[in-house]
PDB file of N, CA and C in Angstrom:
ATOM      1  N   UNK A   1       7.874  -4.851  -6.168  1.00  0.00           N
ATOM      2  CA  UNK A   1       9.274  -4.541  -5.999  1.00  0.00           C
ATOM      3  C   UNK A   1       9.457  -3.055  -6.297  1.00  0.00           C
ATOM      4  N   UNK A   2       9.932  -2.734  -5.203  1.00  0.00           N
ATOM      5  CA  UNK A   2      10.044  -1.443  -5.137  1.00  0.00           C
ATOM      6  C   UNK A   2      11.223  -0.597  -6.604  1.00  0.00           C
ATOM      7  N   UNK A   3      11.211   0.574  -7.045  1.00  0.00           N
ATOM      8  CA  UNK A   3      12.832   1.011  -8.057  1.00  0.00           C
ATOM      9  C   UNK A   3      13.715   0.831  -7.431  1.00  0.00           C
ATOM     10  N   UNK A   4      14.365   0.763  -6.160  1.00  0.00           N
ATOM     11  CA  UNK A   4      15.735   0.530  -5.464  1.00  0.00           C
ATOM     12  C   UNK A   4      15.943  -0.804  -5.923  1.00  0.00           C
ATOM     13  N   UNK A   5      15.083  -1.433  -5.738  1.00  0.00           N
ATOM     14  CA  UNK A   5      15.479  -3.279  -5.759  1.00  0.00           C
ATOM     15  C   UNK A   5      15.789  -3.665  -7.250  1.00  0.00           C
ATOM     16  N   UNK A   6      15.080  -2.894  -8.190  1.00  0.00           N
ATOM     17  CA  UNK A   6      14.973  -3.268  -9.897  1.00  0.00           C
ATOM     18  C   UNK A   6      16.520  -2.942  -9.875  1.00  0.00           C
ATOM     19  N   UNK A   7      16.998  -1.886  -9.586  1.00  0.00           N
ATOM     20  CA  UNK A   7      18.501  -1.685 -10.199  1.00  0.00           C
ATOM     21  C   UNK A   7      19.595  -2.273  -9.381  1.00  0.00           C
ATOM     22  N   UNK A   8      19.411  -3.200  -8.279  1.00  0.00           N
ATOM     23  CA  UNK A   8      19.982  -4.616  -8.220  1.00  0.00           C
ATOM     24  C   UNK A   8      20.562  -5.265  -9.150  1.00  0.00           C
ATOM     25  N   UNK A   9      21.498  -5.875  -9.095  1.00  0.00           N
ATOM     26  CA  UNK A   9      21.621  -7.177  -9.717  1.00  0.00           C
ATOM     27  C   UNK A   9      20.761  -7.993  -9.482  1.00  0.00           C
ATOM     28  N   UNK A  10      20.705  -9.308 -10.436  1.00  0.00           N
ATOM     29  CA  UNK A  10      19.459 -10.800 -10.216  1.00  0.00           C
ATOM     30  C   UNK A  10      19.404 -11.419  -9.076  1.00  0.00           C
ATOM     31  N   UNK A  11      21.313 -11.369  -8.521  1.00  0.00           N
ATOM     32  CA  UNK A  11      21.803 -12.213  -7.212  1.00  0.00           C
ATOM     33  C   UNK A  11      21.185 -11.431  -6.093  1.00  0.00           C
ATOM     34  N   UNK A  12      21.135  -9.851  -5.932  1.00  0.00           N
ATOM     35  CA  UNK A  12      20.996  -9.689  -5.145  1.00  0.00           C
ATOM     36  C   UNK A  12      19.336  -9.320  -4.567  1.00  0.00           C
ATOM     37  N   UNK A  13      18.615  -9.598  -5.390  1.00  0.00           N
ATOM     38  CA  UNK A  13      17.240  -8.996  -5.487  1.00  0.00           C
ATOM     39  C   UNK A  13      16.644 -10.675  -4.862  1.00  0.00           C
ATOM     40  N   UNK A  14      17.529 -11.752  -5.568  1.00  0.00           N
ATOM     41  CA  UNK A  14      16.777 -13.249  -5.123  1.00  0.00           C
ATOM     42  C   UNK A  14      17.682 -13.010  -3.787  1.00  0.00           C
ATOM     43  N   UNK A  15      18.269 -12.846  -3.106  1.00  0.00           N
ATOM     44  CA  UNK A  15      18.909 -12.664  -1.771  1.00  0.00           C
ATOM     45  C   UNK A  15      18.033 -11.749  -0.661  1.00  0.00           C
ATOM     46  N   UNK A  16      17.468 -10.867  -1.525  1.00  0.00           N
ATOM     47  CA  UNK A  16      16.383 -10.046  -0.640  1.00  0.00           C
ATOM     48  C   UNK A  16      15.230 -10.357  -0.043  1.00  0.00           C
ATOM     49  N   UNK A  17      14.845 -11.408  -1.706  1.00  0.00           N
ATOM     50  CA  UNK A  17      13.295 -11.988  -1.301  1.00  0.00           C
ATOM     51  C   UNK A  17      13.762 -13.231  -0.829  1.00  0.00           C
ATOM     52  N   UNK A  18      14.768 -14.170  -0.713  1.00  0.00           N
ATOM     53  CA  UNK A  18      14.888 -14.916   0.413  1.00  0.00           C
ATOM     54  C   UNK A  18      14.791 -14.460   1.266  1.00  0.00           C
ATOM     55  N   UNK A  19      15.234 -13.221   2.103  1.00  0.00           N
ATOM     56  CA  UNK A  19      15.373 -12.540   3.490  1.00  0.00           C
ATOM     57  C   UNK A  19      13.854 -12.440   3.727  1.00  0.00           C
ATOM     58  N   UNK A  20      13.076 -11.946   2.814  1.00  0.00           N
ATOM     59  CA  UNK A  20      12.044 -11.658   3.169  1.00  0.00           C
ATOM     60  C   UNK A  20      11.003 -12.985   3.460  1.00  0.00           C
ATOM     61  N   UNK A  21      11.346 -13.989   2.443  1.00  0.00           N
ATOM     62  CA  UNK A  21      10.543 -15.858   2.798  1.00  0.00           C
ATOM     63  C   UNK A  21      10.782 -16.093   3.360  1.00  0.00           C
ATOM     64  N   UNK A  22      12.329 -15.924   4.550  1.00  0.00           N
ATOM     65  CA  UNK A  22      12.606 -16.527   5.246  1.00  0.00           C
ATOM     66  C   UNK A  22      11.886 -16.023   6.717  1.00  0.00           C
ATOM     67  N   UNK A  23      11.435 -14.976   6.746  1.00  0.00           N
ATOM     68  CA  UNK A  23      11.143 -13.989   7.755  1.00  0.00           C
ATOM     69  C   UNK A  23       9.231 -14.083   7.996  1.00  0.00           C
ATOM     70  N   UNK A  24       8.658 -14.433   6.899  1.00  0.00           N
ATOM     71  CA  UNK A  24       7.518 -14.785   7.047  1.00  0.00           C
ATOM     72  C   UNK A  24       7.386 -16.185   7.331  1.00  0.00           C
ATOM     73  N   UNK A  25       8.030 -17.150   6.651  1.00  0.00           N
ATOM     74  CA  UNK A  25       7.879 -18.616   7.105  1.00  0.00           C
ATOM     75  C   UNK A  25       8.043 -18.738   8.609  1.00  0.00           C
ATOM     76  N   UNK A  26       9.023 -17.938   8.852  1.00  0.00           N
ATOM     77  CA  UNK A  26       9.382 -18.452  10.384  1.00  0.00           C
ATOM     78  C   UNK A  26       8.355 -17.899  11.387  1.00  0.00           C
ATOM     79  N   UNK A  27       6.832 -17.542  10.671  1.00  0.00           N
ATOM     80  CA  UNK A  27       5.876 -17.140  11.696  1.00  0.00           C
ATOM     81  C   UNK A  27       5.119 -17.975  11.017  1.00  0.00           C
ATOM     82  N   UNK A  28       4.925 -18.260   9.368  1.00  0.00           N
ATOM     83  CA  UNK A  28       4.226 -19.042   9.253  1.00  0.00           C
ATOM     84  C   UNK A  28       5.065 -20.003   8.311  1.00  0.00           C
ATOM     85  N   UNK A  29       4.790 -21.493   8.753  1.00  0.00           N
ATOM     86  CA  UNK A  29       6.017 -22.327   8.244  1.00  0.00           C
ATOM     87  C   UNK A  29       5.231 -22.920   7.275  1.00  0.00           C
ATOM     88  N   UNK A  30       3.718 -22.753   7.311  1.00  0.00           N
ATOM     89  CA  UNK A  30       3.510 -23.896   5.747  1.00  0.00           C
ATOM     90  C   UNK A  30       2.850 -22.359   4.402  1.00  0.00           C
ATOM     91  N   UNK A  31       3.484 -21.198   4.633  1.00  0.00           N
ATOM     92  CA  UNK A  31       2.645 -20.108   3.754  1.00  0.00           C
ATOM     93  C   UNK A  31       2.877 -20.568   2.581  1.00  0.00           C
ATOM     94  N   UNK A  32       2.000 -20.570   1.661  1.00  0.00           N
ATOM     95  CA  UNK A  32       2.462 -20.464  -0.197  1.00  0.00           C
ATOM     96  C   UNK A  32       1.722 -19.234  -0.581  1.00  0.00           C
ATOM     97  N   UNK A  33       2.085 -19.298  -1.667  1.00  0.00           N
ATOM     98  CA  UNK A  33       1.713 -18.258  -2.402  1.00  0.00           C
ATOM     99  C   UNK A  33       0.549 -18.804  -3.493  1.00  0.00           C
ATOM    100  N   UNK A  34      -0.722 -18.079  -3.674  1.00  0.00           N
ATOM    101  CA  UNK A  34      -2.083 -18.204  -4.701  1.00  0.00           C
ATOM    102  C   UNK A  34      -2.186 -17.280  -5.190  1.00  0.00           C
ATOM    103  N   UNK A  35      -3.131 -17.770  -6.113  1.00  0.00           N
ATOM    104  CA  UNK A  35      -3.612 -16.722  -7.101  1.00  0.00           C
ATOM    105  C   UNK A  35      -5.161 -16.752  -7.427  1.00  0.00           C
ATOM    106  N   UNK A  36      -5.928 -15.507  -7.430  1.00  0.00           N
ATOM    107  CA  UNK A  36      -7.143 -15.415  -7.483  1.00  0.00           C
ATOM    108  C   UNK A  36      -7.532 -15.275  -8.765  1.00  0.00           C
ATOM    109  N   UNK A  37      -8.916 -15.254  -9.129  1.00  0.00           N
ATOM    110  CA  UNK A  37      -9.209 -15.343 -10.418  1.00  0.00           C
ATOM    111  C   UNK A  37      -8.798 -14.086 -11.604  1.00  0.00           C
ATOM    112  N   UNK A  38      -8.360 -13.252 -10.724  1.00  0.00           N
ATOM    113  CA  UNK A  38      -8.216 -11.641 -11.469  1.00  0.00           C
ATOM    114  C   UNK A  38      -6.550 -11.611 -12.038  1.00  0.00           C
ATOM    115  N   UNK A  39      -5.569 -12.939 -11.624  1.00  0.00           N
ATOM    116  CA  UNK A  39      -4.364 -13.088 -11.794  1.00  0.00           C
ATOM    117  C   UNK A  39      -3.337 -12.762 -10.912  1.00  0.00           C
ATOM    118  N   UNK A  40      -3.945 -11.728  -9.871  1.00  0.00           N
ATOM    119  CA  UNK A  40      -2.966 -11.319  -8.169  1.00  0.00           C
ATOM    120  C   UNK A  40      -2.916 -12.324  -7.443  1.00  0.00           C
ATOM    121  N   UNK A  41      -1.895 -12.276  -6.447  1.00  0.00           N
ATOM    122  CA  UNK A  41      -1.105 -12.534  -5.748  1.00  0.00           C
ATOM    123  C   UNK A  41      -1.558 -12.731  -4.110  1.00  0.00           C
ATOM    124  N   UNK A  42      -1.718 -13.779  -3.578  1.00  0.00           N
ATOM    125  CA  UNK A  42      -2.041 -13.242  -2.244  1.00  0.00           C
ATOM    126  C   UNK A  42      -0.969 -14.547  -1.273  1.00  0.00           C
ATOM    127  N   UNK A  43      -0.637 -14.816  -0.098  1.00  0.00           N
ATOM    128  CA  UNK A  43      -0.227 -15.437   0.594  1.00  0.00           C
ATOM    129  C   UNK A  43      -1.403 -16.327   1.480  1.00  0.00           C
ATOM    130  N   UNK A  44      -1.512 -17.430   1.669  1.00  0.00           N
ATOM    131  CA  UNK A  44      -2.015 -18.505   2.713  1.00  0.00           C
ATOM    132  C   UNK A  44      -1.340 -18.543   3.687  1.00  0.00           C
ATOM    133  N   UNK A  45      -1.548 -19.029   4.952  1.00  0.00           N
ATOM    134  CA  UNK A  45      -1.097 -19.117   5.800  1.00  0.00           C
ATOM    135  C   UNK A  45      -0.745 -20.974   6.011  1.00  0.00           C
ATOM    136  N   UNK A  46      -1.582 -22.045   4.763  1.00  0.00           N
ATOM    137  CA  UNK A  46      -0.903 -23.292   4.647  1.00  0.00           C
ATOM    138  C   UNK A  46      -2.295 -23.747   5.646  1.00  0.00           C
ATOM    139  N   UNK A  47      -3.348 -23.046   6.365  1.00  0.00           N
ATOM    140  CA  UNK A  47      -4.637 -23.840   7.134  1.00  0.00           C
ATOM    141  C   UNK A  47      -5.691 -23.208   6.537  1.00  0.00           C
ATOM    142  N   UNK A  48      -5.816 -22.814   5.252  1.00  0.00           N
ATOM    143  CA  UNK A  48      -6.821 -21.854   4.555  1.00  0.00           C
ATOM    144  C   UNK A  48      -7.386 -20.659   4.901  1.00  0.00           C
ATOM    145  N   UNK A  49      -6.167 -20.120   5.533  1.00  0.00           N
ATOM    146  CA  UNK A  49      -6.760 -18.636   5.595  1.00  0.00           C
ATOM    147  C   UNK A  49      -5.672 -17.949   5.432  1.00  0.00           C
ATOM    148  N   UNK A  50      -5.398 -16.873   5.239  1.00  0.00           N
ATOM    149  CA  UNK A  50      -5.121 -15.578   4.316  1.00  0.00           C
ATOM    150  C   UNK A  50      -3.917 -15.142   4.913  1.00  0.00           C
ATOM    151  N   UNK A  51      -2.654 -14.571   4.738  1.00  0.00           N
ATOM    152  CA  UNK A  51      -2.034 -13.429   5.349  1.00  0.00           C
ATOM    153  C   UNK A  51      -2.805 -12.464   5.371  1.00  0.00           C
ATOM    154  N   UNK A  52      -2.803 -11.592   6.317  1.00  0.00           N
ATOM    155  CA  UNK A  52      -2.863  -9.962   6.759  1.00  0.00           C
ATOM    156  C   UNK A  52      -4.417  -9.658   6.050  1.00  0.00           C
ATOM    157  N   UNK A  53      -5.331 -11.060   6.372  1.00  0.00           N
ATOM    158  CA  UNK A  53      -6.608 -10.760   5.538  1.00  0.00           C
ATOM    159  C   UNK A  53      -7.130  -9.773   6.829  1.00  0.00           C
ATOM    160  N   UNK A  54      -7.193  -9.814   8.217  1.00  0.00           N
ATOM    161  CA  UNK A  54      -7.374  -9.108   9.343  1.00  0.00           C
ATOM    162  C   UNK A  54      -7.444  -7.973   9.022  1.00  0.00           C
ATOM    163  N   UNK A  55      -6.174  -7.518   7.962  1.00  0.00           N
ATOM    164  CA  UNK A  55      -5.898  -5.237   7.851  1.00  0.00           C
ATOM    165  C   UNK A  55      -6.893  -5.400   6.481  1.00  0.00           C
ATOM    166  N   UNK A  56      -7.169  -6.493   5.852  1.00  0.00           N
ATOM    167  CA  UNK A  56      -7.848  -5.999   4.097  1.00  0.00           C
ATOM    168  C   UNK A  56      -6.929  -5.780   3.461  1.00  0.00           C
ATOM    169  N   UNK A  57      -5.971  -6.417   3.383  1.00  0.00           N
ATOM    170  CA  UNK A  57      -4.920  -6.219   2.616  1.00  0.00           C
ATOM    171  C   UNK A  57      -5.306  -6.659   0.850  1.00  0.00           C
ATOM    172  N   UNK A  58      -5.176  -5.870  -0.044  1.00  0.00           N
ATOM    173  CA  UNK A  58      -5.733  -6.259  -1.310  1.00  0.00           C
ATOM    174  C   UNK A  58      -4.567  -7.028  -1.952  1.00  0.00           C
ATOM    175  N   UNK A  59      -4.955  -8.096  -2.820  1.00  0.00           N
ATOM    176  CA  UNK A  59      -4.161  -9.324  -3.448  1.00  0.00           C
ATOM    177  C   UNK A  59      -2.682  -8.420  -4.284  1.00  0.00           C
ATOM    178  N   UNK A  60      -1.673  -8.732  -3.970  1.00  0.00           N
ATOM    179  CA  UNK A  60      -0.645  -7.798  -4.871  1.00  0.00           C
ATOM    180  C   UNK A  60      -0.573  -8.432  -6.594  1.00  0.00           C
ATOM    181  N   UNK A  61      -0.058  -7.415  -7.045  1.00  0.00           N
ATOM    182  CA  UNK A  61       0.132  -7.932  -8.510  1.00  0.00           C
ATOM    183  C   UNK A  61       1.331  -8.720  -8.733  1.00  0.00           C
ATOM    184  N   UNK A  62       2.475  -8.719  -7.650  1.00  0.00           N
ATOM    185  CA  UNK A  62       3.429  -9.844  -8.199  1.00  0.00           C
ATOM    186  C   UNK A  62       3.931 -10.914  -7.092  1.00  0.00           C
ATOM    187  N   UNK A  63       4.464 -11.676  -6.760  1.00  0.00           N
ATOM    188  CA  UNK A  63       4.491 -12.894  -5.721  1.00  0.00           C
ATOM    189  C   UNK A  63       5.748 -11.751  -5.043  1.00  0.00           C
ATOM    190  N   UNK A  64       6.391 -11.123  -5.522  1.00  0.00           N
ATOM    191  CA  UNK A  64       7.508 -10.442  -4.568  1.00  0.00           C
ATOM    192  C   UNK A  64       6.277  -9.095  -3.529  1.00  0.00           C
ATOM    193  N   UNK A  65       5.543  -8.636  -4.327  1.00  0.00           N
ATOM    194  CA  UNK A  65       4.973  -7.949  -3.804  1.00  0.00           C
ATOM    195  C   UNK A  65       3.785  -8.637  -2.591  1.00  0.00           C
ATOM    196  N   UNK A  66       3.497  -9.548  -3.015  1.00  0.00           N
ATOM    197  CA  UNK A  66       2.432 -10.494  -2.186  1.00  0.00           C
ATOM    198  C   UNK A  66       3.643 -10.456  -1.102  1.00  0.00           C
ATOM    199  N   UNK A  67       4.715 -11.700  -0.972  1.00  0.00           N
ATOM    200  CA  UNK A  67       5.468 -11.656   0.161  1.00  0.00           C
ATOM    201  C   UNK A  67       5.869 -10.787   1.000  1.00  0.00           C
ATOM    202  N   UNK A  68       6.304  -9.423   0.323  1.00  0.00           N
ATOM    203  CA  UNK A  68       6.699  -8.494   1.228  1.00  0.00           C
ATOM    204  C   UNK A  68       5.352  -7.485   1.868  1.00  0.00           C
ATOM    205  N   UNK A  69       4.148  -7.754   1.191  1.00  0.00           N
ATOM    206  CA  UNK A  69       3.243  -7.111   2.214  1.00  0.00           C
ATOM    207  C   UNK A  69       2.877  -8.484   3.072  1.00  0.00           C
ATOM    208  N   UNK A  70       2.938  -9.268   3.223  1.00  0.00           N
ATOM    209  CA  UNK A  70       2.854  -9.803   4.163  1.00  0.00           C
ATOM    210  C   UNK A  70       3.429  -9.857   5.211  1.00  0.00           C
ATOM    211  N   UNK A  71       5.159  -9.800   4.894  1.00  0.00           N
ATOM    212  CA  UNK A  71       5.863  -9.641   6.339  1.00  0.00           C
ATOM    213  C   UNK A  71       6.067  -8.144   6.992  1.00  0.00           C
ATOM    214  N   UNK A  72       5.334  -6.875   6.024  1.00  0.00           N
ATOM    215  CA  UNK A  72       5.363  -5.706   6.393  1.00  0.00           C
ATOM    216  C   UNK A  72       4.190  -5.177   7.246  1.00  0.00           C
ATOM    217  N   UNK A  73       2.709  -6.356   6.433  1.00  0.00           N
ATOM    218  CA  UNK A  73       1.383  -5.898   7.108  1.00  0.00           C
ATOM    219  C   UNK A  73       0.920  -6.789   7.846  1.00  0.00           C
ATOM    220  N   UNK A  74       1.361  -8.162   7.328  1.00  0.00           N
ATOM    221  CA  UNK A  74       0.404  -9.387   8.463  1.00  0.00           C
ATOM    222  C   UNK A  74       1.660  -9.710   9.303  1.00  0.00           C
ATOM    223  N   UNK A  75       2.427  -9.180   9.515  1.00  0.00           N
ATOM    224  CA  UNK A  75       3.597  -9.513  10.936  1.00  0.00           C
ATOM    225  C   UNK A  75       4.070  -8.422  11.584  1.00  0.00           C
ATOM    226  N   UNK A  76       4.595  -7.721  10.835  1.00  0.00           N
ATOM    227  CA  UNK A  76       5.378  -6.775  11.552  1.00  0.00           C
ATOM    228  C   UNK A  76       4.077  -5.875  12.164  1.00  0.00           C
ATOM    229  N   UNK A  77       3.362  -4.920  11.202  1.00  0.00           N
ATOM    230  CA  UNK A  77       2.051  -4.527  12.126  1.00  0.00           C
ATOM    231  C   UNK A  77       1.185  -5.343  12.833  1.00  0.00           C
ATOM    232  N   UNK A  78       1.310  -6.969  13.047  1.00  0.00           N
ATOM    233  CA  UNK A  78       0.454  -7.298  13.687  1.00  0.00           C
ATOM    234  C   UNK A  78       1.322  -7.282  14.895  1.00  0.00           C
ATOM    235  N   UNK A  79       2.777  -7.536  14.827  1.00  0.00           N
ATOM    236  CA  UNK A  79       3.147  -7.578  16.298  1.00  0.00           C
ATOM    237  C   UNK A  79       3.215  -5.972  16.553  1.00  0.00           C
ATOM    238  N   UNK A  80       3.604  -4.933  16.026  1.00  0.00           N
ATOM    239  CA  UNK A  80       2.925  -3.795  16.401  1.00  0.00           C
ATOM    240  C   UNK A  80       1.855  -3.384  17.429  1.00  0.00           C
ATOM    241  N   UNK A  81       0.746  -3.613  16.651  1.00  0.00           N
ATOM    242  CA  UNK A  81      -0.308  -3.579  17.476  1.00  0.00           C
ATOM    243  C   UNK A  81      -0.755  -4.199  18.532  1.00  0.00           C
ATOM    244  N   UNK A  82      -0.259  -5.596  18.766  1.00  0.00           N
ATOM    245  CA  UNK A  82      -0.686  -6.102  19.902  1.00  0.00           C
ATOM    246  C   UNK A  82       0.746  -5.800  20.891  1.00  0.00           C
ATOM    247  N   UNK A  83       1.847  -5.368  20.679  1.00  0.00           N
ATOM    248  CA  UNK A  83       2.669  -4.215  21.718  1.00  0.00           C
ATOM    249  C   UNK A  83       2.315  -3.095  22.657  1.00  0.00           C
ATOM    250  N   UNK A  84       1.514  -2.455  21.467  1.00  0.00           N
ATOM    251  CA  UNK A  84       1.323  -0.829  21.566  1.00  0.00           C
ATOM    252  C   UNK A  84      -0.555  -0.775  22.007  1.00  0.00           C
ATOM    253  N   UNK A  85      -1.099  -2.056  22.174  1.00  0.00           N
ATOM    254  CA  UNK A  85      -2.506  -1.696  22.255  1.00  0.00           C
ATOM    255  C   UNK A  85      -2.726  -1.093  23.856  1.00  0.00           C
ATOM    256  N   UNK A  86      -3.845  -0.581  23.555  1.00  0.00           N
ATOM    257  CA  UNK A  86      -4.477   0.068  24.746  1.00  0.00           C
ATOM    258  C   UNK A  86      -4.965  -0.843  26.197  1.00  0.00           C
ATOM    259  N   UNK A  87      -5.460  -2.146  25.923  1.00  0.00           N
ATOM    260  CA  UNK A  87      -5.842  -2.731  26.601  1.00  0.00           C
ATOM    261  C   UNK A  87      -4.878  -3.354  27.496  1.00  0.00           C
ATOM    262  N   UNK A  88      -3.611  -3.424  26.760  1.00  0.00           N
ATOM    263  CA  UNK A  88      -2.402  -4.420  27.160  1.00  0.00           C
ATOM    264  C   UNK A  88      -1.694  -3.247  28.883  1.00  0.00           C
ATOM    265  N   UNK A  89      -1.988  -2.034  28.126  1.00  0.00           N
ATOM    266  CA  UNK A  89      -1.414  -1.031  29.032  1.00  0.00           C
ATOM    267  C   UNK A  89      -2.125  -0.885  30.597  1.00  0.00           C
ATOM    268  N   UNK A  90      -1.970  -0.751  31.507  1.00  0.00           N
ATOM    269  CA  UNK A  90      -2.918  -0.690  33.321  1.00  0.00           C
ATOM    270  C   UNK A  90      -1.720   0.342  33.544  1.00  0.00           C
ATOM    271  N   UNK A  91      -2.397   0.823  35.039  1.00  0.00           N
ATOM    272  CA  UNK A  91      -1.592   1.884  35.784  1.00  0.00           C
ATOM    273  C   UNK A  91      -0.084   1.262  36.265  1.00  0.00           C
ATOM    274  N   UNK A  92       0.002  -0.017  36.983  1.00  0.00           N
ATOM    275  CA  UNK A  92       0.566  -0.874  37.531  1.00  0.00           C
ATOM    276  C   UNK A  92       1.864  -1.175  36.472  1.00  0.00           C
ATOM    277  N   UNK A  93       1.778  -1.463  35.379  1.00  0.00           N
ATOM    278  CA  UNK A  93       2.415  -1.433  34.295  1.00  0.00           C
ATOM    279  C   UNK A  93       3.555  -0.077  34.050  1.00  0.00           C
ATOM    280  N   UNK A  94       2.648   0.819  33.420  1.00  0.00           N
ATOM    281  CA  UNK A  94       2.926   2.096  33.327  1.00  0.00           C
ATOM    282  C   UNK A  94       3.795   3.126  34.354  1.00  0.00           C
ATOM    283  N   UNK A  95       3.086   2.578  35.758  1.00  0.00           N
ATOM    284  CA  UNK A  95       3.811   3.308  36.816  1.00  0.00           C
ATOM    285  C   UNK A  95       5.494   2.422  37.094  1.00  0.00           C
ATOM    286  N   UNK A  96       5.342   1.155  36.370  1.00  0.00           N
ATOM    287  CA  UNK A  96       6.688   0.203  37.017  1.00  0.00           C
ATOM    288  C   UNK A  96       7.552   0.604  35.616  1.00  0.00           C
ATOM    289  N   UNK A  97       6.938   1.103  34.896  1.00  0.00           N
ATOM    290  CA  UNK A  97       7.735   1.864  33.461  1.00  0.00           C
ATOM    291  C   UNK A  97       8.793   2.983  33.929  1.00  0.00           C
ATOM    292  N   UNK A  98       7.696   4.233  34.591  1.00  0.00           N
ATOM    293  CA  UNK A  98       8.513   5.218  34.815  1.00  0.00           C
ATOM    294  C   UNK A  98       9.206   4.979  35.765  1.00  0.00           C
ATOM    295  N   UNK A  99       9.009   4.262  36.770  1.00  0.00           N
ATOM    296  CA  UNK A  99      10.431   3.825  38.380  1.00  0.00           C
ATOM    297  C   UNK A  99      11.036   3.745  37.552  1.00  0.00           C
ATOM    298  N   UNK A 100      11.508   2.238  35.948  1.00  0.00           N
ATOM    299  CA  UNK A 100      12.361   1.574  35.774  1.00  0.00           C
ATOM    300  C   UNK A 100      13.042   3.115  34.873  1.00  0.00           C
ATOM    301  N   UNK A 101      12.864   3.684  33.988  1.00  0.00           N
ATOM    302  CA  UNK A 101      13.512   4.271  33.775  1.00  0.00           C
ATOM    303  C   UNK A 101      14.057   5.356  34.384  1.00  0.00           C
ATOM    304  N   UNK A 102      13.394   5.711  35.701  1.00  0.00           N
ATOM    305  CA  UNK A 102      14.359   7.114  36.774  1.00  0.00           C
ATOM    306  C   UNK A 102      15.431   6.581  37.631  1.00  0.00           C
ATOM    307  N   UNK A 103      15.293   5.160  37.627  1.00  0.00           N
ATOM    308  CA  UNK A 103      16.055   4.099  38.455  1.00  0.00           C
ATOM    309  C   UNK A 103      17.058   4.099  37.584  1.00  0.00           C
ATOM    310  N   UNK A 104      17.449   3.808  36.557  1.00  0.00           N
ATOM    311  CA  UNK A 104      18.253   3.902  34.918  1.00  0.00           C
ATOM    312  C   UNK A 104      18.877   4.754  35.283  1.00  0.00           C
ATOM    313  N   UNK A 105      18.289   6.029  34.853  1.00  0.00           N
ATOM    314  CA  UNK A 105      18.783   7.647  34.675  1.00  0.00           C
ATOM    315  C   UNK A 105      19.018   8.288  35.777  1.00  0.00           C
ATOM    316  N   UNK A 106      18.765   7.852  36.896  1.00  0.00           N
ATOM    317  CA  UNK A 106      18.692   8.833  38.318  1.00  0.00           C
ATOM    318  C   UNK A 106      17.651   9.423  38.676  1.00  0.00           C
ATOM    319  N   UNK A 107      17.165   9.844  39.578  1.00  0.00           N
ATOM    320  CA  UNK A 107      15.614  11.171  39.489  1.00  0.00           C
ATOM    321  C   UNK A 107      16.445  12.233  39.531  1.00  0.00           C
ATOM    322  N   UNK A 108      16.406  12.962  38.639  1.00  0.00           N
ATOM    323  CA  UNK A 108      16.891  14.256  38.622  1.00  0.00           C
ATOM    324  C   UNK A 108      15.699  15.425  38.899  1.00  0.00           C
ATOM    325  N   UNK A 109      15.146  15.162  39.594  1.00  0.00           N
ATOM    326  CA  UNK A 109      14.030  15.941  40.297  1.00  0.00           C
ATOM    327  C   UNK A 109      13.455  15.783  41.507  1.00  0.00           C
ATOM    328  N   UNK A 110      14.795  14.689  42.300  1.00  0.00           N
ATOM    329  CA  UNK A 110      14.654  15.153  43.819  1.00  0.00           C
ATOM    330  C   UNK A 110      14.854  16.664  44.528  1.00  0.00           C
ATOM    331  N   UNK A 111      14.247  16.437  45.632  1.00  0.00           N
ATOM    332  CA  UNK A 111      14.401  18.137  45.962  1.00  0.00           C
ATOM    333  C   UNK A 111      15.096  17.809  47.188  1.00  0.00           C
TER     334      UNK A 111
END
């Protein structure tokens, strides 16, 4: 938990990390929260394997911190990356990109 969130009130800090359980469940609906032998924090995905074990994400020290790197590193950057990857991109794609946006805006570089 970040210092912004500590000087919260109680109501509003458990209102946050609901926002935030609610936002990971709804990608993964059976996640809990474990704990490894060192006393950190990590998230399951509820079929024995890991949140955001894919980036190496290291176990957090508190269950607020476990949750919110999960919906920051095993969701939000995972849908990131499979958006923005290289492979996803072809000419065909790319070229129906720029029509759609001169079609939008006009071509302002007819002659």
């Amino acid at each position: 938990m970040n210092k912004r969130l500590q000087l919260l009130s109680v109501e509003k800090r458990r209102k946050a990390f609901q926002k935030i359980k609610k936002r990971v469940l709804k990608r993964y609906p059976n996640a809990s929260t474990k704990t490894n032998s060192d006393g950190r924090f990590y998230l399951t995905d509820g079929f024995g394997g890991v949140i955001g074990e894919e980036y190496m994400l290291p176990p957090a020290k508190s269950v607020w911190d476990a949750w919110e790197n999960a919906l920051q590193y095993g969701i939000k950057l995972h849908q990131n990356l499979l958006r923005t990857h290289p492979s996803k991109m072809s000419a065909d794609k790319v070229e129906a990109k720029v029509m759609r946006i001169n079609r939008r805006r006009g071509n302002r570089y007819k002659e």
